[in-house]
Protein backbone atom coordinates (compact mmCIF):
# COMPACT_ATOMS: atom_id res chain seq x y z
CA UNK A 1 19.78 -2.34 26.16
CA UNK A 2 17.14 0.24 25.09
CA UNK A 3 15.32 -0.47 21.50
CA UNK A 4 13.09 1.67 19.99
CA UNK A 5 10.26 0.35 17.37
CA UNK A 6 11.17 0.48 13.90
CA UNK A 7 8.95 0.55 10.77
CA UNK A 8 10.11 -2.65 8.97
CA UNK A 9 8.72 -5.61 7.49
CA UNK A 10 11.80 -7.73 8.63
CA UNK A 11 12.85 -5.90 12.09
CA UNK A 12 10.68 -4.86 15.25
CA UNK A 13 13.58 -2.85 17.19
CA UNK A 14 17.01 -1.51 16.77
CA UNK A 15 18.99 -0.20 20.09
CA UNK A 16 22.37 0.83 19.98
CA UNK A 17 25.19 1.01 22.79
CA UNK A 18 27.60 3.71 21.46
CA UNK A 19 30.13 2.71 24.30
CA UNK A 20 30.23 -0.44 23.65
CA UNK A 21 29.69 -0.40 20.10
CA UNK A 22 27.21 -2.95 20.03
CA UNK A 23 23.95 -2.62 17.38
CA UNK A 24 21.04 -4.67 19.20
CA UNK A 25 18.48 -6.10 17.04
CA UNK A 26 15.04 -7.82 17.26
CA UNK A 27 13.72 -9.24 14.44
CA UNK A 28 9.48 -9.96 13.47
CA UNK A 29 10.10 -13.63 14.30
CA UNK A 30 11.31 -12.67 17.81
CA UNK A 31 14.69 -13.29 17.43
CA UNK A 32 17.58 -11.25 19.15
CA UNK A 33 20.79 -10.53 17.86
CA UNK A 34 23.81 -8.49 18.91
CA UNK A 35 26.53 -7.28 16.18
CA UNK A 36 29.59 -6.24 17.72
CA UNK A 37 31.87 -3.32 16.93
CA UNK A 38 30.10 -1.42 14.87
CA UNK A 39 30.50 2.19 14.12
CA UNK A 40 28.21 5.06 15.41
CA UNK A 41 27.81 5.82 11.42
CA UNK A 42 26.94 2.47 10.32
CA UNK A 43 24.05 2.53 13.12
CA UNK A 44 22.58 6.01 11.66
CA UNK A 45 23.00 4.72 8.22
CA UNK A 46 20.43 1.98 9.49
CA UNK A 47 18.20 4.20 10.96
CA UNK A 48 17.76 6.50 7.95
CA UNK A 49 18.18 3.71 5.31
CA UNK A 50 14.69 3.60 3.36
CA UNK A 51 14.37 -0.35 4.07
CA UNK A 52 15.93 -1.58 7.10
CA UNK A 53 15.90 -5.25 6.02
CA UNK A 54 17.94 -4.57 3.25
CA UNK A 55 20.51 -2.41 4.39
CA UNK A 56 21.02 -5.16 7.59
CA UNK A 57 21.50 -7.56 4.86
CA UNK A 58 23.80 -5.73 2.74
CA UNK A 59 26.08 -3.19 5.41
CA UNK A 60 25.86 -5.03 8.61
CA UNK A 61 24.77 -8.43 8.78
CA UNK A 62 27.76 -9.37 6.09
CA UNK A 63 30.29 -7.22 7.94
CA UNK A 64 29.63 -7.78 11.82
CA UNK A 65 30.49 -10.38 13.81
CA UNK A 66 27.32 -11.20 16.26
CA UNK A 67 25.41 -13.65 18.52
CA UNK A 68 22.31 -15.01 19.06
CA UNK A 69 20.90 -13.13 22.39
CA UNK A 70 16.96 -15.00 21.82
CA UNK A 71 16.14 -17.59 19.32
CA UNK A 72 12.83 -16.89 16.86
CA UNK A 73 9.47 -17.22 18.78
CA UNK A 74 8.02 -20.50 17.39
């Protein structure tokens, strides 16, 4: 899946498969993670939202079911 950079202190890149539903995520540490099933409007909420890292934490991270893709760089 695509990414594209984000300016965050907590996330690198967000890509988002509106088929599939699926919000793709690296993190500064390196680490991967797909959340599944998630709205078109909760990814553009994330996009917009002021702090990233915060609104993962509080709108998707609590809400979305995902998996590890890559574990954090060491």
């Amino acid at each position: 899946m695509r990414r594209v950079r984000v300016r965050s202190s907590s996330l690198a890149a967000v890509g988002y498969d509106e088929a599939g539903r699926i919000l793709e995520v690296e993190y500064r540490n390196g680490a991967v993670y797909q959340y599944f099933a998630v709205p078109p409007a909760v990814h553009l909420a994330l996009m917009a939202a002021p702090s990233l890292g915060r609104h993962m934490n509080a709108y998707v991270k609590p809400v979305f079911r995902c998996r590890r893709v890559r574990a954090a760089s060491a």
